[in-house]
Protein backbone atom coordinates (compact mmCIF):
# COMPACT_ATOMS: atom_id res chain seq x y z
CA UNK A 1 98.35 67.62 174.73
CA UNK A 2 100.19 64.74 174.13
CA UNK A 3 99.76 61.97 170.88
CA UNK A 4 97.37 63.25 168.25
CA UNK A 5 97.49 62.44 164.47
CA UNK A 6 101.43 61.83 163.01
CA UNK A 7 102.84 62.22 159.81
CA UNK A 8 102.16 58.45 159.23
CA UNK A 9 98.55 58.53 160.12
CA UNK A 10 98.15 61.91 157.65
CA UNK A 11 100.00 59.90 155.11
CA UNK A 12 97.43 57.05 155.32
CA UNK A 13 94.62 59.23 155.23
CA UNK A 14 95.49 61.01 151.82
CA UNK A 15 96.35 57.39 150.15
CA UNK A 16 92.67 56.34 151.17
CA UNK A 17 90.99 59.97 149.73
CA UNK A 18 93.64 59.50 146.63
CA UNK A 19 92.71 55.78 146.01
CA UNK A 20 88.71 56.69 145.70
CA UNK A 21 89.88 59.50 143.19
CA UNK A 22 91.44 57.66 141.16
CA UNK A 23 88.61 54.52 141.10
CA UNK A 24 86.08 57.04 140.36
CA UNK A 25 87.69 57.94 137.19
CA UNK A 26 88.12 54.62 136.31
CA UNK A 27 84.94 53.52 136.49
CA UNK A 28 83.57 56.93 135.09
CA UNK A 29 86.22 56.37 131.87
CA UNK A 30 83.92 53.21 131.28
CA UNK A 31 80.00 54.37 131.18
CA UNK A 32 78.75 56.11 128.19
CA UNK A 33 74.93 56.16 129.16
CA UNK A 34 72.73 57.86 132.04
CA UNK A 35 71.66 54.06 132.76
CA UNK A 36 75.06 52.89 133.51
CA UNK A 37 75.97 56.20 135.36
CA UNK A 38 73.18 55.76 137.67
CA UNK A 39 72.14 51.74 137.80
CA UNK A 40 75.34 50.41 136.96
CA UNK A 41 73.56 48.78 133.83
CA UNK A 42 71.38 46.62 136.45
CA UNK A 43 73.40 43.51 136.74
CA UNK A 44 75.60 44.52 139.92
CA UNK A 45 76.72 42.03 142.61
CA UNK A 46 73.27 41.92 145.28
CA UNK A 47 76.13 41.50 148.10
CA UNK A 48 78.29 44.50 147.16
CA UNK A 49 75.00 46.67 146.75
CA UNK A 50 73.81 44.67 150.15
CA UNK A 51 77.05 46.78 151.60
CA UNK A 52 76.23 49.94 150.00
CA UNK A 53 72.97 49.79 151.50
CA UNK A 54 74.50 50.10 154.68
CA UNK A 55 77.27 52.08 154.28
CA UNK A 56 74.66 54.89 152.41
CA UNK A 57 72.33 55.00 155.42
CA UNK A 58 74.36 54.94 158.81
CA UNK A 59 77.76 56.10 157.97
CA UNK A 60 79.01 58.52 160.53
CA UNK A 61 75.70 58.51 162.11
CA UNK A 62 76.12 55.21 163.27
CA UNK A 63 80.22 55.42 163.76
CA UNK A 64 79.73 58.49 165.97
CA UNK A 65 76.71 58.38 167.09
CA UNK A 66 76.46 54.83 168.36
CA UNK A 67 79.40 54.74 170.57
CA UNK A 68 78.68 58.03 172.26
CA UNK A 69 74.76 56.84 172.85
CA UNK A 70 76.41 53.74 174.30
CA UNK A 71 78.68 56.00 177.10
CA UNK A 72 76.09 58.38 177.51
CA UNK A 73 72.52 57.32 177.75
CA UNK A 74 72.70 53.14 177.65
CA UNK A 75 72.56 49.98 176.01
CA UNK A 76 68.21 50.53 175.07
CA UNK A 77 68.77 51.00 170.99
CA UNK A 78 70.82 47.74 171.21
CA UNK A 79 67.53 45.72 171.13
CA UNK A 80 65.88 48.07 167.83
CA UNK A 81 67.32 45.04 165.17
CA UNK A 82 64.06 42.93 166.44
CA UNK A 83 62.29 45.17 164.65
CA UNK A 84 64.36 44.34 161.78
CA UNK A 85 62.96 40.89 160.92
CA UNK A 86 58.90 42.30 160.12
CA UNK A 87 60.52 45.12 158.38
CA UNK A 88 62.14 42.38 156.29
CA UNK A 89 59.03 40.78 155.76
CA UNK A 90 56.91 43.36 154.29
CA UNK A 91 60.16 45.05 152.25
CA UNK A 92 60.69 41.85 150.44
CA UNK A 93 57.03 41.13 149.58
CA UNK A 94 55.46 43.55 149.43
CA UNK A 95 57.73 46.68 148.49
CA UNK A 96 60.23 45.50 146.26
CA UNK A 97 58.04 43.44 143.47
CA UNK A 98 56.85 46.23 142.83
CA UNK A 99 59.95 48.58 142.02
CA UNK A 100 61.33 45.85 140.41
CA UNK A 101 58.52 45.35 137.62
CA UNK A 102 58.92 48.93 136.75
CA UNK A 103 62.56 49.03 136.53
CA UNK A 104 63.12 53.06 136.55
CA UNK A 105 65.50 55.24 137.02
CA UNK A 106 63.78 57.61 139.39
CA UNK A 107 61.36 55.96 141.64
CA UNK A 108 59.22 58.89 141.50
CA UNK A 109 58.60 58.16 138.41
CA UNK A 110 56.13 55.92 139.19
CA UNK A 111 53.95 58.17 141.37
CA UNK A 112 53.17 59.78 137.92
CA UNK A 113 51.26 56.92 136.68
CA UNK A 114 48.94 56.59 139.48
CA UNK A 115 48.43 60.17 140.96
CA UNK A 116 50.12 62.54 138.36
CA UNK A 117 52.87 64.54 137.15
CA UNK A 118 52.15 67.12 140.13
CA UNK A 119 52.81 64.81 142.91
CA UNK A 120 55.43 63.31 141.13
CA UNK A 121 57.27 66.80 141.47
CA UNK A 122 56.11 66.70 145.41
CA UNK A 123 58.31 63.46 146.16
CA UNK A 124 60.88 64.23 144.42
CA UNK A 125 61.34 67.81 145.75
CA UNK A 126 61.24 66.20 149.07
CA UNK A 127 63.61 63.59 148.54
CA UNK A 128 66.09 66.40 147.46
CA UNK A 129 65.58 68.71 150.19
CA UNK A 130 65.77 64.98 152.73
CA UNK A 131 69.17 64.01 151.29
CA UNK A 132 70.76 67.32 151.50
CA UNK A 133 69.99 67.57 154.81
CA UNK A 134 70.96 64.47 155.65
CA UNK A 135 74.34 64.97 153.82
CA UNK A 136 75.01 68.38 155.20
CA UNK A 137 74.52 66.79 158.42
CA UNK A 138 76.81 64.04 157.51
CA UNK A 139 79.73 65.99 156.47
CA UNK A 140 79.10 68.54 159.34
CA UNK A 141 79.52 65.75 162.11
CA UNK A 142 82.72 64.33 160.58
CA UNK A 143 84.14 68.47 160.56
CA UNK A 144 83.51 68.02 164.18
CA UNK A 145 85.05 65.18 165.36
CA UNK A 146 88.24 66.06 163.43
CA UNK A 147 88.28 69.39 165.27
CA UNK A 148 87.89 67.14 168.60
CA UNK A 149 91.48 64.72 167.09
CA UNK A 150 93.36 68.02 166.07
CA UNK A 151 92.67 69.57 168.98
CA UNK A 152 91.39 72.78 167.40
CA UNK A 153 88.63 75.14 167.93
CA UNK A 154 85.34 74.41 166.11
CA UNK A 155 86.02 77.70 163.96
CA UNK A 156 88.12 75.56 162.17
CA UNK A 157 84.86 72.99 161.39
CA UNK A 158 84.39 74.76 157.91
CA UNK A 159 87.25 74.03 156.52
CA UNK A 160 87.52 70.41 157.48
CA UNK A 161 83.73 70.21 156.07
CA UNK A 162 85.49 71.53 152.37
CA UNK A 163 87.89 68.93 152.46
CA UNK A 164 85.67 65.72 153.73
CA UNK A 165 82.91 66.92 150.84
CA UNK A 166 85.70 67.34 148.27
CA UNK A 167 86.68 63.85 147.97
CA UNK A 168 83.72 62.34 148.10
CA UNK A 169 82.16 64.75 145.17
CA UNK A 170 84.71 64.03 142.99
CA UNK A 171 84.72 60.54 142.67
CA UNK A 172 81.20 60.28 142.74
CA UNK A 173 80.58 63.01 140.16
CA UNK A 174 83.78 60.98 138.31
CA UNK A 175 82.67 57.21 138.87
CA UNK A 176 78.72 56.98 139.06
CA UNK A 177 76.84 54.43 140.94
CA UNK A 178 79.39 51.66 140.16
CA UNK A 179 82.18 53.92 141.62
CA UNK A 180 80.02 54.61 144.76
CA UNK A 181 79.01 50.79 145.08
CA UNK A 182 82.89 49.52 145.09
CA UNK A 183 83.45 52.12 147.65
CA UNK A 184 80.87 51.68 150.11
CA UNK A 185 81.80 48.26 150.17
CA UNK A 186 85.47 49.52 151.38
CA UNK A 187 84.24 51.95 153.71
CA UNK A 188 81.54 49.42 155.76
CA UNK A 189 84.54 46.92 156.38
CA UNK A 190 86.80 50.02 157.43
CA UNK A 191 84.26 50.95 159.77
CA UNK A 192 84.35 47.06 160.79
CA UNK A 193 88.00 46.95 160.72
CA UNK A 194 88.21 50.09 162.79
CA UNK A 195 85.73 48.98 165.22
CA UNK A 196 87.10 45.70 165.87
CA UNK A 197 91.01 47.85 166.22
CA UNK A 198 89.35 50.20 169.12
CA UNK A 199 87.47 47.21 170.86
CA UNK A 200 90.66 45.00 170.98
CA UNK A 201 93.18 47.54 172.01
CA UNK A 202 91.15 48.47 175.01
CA UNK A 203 90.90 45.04 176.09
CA UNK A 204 95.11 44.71 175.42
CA UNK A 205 95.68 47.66 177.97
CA UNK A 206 93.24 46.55 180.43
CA UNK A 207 94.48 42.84 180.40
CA UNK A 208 90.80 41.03 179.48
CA UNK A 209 87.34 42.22 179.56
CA UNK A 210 87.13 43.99 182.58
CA UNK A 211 85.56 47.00 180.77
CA UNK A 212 81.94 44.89 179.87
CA UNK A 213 79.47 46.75 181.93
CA UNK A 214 77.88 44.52 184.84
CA UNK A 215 75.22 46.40 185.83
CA UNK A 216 73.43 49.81 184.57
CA UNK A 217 75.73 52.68 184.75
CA UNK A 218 74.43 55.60 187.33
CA UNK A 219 74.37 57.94 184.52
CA UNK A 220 72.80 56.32 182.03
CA UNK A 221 69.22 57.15 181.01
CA UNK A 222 65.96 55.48 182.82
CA UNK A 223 64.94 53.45 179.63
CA UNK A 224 61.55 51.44 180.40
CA UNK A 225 59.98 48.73 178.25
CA UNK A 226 57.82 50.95 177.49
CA UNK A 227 55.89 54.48 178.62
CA UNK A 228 52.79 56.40 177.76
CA UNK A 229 55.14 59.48 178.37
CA UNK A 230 56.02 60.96 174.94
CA UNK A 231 58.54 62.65 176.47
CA UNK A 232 60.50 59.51 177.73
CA UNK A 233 63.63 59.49 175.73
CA UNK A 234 63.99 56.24 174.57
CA UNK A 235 61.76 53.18 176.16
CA UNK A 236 62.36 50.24 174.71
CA UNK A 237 59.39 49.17 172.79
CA UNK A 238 58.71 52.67 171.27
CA UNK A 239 62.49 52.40 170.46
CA UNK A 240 61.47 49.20 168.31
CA UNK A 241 58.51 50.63 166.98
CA UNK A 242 60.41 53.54 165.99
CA UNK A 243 63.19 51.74 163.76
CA UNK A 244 60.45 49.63 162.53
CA UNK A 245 58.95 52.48 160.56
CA UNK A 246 61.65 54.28 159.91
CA UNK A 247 63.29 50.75 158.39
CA UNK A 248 60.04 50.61 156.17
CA UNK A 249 59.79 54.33 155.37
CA UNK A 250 63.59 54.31 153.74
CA UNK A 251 62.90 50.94 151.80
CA UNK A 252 59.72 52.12 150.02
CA UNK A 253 60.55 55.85 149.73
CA UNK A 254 63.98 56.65 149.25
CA UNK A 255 65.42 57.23 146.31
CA UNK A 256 68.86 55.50 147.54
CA UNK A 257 67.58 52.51 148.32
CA UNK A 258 65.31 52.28 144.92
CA UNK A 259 68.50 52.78 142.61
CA UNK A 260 69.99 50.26 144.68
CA UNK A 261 67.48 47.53 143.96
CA UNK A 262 67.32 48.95 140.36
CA UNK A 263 71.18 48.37 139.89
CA UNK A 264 70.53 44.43 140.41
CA UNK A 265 69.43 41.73 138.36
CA UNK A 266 65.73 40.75 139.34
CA UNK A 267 63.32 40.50 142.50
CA UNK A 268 65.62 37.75 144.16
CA UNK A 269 68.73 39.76 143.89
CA UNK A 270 67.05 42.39 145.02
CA UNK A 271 65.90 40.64 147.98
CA UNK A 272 69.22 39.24 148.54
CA UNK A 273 71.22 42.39 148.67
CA UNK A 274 68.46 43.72 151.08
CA UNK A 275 69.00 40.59 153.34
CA UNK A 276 72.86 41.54 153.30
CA UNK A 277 72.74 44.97 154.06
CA UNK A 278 70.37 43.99 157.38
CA UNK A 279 72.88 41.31 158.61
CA UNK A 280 75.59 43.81 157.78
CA UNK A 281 73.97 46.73 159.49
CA UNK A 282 73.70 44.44 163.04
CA UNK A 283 76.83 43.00 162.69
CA UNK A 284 78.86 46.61 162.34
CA UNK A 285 76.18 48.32 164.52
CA UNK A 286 76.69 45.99 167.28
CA UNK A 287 80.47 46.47 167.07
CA UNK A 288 79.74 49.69 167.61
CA UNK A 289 78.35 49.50 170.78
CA UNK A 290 80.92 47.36 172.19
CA UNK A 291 83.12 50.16 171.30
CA UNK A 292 81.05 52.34 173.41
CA UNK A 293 81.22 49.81 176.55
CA UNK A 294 84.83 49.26 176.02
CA UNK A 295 85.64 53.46 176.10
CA UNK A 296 83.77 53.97 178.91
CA UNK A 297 85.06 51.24 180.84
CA UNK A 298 88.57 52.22 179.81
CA UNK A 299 88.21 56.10 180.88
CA UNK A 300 86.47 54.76 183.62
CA UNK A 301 89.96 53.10 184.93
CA UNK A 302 92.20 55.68 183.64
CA UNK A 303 90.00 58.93 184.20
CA UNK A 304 93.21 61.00 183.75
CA UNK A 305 93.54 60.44 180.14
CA UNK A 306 90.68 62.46 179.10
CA UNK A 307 91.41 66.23 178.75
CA UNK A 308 89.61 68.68 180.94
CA UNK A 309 87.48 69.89 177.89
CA UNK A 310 86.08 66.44 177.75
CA UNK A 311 83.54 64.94 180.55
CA UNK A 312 82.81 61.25 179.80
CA UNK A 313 79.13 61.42 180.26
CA UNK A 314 78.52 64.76 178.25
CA UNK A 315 80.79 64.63 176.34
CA UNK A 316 79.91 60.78 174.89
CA UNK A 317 80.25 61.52 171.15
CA UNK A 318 83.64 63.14 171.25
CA UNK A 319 85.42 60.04 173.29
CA UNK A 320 85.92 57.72 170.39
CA UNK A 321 86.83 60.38 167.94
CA UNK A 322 89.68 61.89 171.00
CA UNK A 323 90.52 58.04 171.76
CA UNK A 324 91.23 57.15 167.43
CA UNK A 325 93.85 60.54 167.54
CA UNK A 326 95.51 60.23 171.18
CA UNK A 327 95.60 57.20 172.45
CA UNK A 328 95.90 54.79 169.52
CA UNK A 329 99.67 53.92 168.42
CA UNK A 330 100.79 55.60 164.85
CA UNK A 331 99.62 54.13 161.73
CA UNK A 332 96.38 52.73 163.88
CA UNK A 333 95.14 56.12 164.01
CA UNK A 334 95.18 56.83 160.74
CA UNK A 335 93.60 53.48 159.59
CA UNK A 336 90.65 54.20 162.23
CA UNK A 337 90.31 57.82 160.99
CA UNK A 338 90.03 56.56 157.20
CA UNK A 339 87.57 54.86 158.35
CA UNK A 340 85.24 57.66 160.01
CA UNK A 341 86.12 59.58 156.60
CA UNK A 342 84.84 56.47 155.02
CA UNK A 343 81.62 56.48 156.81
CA UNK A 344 81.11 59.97 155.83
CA UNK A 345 82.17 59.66 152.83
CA UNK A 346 79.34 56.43 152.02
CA UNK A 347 76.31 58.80 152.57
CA UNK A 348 77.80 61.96 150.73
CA UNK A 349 78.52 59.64 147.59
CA UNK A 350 75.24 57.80 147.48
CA UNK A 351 73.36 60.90 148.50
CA UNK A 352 75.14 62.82 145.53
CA UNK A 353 74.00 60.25 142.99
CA UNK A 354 70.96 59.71 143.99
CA UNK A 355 69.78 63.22 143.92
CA UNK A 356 71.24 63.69 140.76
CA UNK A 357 69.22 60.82 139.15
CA UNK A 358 65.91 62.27 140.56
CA UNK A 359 66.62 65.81 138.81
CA UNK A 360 67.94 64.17 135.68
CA UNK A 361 64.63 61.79 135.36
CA UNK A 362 62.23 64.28 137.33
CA UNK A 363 62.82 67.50 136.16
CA UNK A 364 65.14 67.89 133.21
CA UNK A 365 64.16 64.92 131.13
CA UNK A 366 60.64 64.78 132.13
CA UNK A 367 60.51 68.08 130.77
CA UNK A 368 62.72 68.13 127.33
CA UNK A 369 65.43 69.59 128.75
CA UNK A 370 68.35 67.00 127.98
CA UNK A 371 70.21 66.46 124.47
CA UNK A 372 69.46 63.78 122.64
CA UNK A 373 73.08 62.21 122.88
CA UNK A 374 73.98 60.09 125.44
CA UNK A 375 77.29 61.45 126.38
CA UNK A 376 75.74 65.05 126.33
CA UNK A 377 73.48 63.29 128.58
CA UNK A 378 76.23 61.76 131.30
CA UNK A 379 78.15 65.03 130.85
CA UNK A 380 75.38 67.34 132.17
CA UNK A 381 75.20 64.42 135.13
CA UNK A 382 78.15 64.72 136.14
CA UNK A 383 78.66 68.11 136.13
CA UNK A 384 75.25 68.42 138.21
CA UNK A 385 76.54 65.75 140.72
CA UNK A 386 80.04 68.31 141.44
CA UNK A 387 77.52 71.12 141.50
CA UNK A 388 74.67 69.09 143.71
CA UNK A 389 77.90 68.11 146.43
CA UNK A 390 79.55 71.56 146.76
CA UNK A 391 75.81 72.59 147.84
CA UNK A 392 76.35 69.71 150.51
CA UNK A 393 79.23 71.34 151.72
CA UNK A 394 78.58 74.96 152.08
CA UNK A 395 75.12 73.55 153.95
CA UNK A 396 77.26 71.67 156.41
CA UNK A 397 78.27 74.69 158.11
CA UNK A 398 74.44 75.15 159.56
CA UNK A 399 73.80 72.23 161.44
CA UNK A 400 75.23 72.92 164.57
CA UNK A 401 72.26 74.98 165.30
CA UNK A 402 70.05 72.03 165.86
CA UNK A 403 70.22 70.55 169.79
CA UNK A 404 71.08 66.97 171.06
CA UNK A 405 73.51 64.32 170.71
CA UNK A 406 74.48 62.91 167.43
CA UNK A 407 71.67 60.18 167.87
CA UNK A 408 69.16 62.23 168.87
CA UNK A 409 69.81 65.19 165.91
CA UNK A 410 70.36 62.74 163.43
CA UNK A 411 67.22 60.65 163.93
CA UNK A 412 65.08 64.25 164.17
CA UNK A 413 67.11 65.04 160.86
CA UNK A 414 65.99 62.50 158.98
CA UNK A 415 62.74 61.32 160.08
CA UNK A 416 61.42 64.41 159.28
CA UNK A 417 60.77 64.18 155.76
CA UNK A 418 60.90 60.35 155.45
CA UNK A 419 57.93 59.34 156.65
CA UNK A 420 56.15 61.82 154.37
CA UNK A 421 58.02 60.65 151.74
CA UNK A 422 56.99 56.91 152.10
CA UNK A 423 53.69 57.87 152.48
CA UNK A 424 53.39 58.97 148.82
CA UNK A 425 54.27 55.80 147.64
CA UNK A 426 51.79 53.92 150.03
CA UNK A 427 49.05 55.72 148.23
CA UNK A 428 50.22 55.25 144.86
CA UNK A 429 50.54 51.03 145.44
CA UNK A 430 47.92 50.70 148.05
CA UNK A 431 45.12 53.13 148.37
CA UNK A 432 43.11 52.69 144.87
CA UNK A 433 40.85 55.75 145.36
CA UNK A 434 43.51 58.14 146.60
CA UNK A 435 43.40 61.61 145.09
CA UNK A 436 46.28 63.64 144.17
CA UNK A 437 44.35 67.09 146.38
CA UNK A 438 44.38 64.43 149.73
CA UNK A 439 47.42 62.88 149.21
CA UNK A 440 48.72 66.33 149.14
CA UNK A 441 47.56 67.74 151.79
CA UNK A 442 47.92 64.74 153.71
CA UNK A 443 51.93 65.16 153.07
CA UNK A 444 52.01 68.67 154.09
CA UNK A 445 50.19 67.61 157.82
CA UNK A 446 52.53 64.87 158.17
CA UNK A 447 55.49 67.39 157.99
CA UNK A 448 53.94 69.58 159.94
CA UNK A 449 53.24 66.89 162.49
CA UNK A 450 56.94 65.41 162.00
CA UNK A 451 58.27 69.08 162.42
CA UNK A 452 56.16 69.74 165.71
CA UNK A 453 57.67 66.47 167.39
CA UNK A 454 61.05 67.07 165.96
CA UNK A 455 61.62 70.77 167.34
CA UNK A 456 59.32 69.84 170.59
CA UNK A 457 61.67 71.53 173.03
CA UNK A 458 62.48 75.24 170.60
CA UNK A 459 58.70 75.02 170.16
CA UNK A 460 57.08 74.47 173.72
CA UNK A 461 59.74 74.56 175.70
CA UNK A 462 62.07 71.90 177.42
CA UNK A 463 61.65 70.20 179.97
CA UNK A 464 62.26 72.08 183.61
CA UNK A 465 63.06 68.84 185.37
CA UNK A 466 64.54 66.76 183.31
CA UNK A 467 65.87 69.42 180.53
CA UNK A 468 65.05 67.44 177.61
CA UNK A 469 62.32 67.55 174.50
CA UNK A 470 58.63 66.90 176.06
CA UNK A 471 58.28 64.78 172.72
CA UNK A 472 60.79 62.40 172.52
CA UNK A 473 62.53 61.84 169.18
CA UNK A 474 61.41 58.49 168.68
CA UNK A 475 57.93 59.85 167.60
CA UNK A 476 59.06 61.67 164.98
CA UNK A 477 58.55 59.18 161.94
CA UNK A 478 55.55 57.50 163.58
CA UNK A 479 53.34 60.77 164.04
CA UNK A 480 54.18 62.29 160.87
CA UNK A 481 53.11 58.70 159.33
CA UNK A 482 50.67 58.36 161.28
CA UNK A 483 48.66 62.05 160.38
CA UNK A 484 49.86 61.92 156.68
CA UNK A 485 47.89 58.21 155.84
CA UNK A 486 45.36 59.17 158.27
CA UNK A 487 44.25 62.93 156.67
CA UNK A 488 45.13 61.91 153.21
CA UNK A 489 43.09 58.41 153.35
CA UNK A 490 40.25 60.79 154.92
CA UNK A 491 40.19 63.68 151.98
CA UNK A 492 40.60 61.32 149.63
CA UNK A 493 37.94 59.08 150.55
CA UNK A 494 35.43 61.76 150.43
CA UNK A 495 37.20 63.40 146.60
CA UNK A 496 36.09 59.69 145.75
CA UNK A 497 32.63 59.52 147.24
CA UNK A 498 31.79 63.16 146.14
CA UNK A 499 33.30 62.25 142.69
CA UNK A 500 30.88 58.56 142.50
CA UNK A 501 27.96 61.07 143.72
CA UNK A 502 28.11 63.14 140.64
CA UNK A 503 28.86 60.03 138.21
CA UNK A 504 25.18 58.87 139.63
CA UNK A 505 23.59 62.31 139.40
């Protein structure tokens, strides 16, 4: 097979991994609290921690996944950012005031004061098991698509999955929130640069901008504005309703976000580093997608560049990461690579911090089990963080087992346990009779619920026709929402009614 990665494109690729070694122990040489190891003291730039936002959340997801939904199934998730202006709304006003008068470390710290220590635990548990998931999946994805630019079998997808997780562990464990910060900003204009690189060589070789699609593609998915079919794919207003939530759900739940708006100044920075990390998310998303268009109208022409392992339609999410290793010149394939291992990289740092804030706050200081000294303190954080990532990466090697595309397994992925997650919060800050017994058991029927949608198709069965899920994975955040307010508003309406019964007797 002709091209692949050369010496000069290898050679770029360890500078990159070498350069966010060496910042992590710089900025780790500097902090000598917990506070500035996972807040960056609270006074960071709202714009570089508007980036980080981004970069923690779509990463490879969105540098895989969006292109090869784009050849595949169709331009429908291109319209989900309307939903991005009411999630906006009620993130701004309504979510982040009140993080930001609390100012803690964890944000499940706060569920403590309203519904106690117990469901405290409950969040934060979740959160772990949701971000090393999500991370596993992460660094699993990126193993992949290097197999696809060597040219190697997939055996060779745990190895790869070592090395991605090794960098980004150590200078996370090294560096601390600043250190992931300053790189996420890096890696989102990578992703950028290398989107913009793809998009502009493909328009070079075919002489203009013959490759914009002018009508819907034969093989692209039926995508209505909208269905009462749960097992439509993707429709478009489900698609918006969808994102809505999910945008929500990750604002008010998540511990990466909180730490983010914890590591700036007040409620207006806050609000201003959200406001950056939506523009940023539509501006690289959209890229994205034009990548997408511009592959498929390339291999479209020239049909005899793609290998005979690869089909164009189902094989969507390996064409970019084949295109970045054989068709781009030397030296342009190694900046594009750097950054897809950026985009991994993003979620695995941020996901590795974050999880070792919640079990520093939530379990080992919550319970008396950190020194009293503060470098003792950053020490055992640190340490935790390498220990916390290497989890990440032996975990990688499992998520093959879950069926789709990248879009469709990384949305069931993570909307599993977000929505759940949110809801805790929702009846901390806005159900004043909630009980700690129905928000409970409320959480445990919205997983179940999330789970049931997620896993539709190795559950019921797929499909006959059509071969897909008969629940689409769109309704995976929404319906475990939906039945975790709804059963947990109900059993704790009637704790609080039984409880006012008993006051009067």
């Amino acid at each position: 097979m002709p091209g692949g990665l050369t010496a000069v494109d290898w050679a770029i690729l360890l500078l990159y991994a070498l350069g966010t070694v060496v910042l992590g122990y710089t900025c780790g040489r500097r902090q000598k609290t917990t506070r500035e190891y996972f807040t960056g003291s609270g006074r960071m730039n709202p714009m570089l921690i508007g980036f980080s936002m981004f970069a923690t959340l779509l990463s490879t997801i969105s540098y895989l996944a969006v292109p090869g939904e784009a050849i595949s199934k169709g331009p429908g998730g291109l319209l989900n950012f309307l939903a991005y202006p009411f999630a906006f709304l009620i993130v701004v006003y309504a979510i982040i005031p009140v993080y930001m008068r609390s100012r803690v470390t964890s944000a499940y710290e706060l569920l403590e004061e309203r519904l106690g220590v117990r469901v405290r635990l409950l969040g934060a548990v979740l959160f772990v098991l949701l971000r090393l998931t999500w991370m596993s999946l992460l660094v699993f994805l990126s193993a992949k698509a290097v197999t696809v630019m060597l040219g190697v079998d997939e055996a060779w997808i745990p190895l790869v999955t070592l090395l991605t997780g090794l960098v980004a562990v150590l200078y996370t464990s090294l560096g601390g929130l600043r250190a992931v910060v300053i790189t996420d900003t890096v890696q989102a204009l990578l992703m950028f640069g290398g989107a913009c690189l793809a998009i502009g060589l493909v328009t070079w070789e075919l002489g203009g901008l013959s490759w914009i699609p002018t009508g819907w593609q034969p093989h692209w998915d039926v995508q209505p504005h909208f269905s009462f079919d749960p097992g439509v794919r993707i429709s478009i207003l489900g698609s918006i309703f969808y994102v809505f939530v999910l945008t929500i759900c990750v604002a008010g739940g998540d511990q990466t976000m909180v730490q983010r708006f914890m590591a700036t100044r007040d409620v207006r920075a806050a609000r201003r580093a959200y406001l950056t990390h939506l523009i940023v998310s539509v501006v690289i998303i959209v890229s994205l997608w034009t990548v997408g268009f511009a592959l498929l109208g390339y291999f479209q022409e020239f049909p005899g560049k793609l290998p005979g392992g690869i089909e164009l339609v189902r094989d969507g999410d390996d064409v970019f990461p084949y295109y970045i290793a054989y068709m781009l010149p030397p030296g342009v394939s190694g900046l594009v690579v750097s950054a897809m291992f950026a985009a991994a990289m993003s979620s695995i740092d941020s996901g590795v911090n974050s999880i070792t804030a919640v079990v520093t706050r939530d379990f080992l200081a919550r319970f008396g089990r950190l020194p009293a000294s503060e470098r003792k303190r950053t020490r055992i954080a640190k340490i935790l963080a390498f220990a916390i990532g290497g989890g990440v990466v032996v975990g990688g090697s499992f998520l093959q087992h879950v069926p789709g595309n990248i879009w469709a397994v990384s949305n069931k992925t993570s909307s599993l346990l977000t929505a759940p997650v949110f809801g805790l919060f929702f009846f901390a800050f806005f159900v004043p009779f909630a009980k700690p017994l129905g928000v409970a058991v409320g959480t445990g029927l919205g997983i179940v619920a999330g789970a049931l949608t997620a896993f539709s198709g190795p559950l019921f069965g797929m499909d006959p026709v059509t071969g897909k899920d008969p629940v689409s994975f769109m309704w995976v955040a929404p319906s475990a929402l939906a039945v975790d307010l709804s059963a947990g508003t109900l059993i704790s309406y009637w704790q609080h009614r039984r409880s006012r019964r008993r006051v009067a007797r």
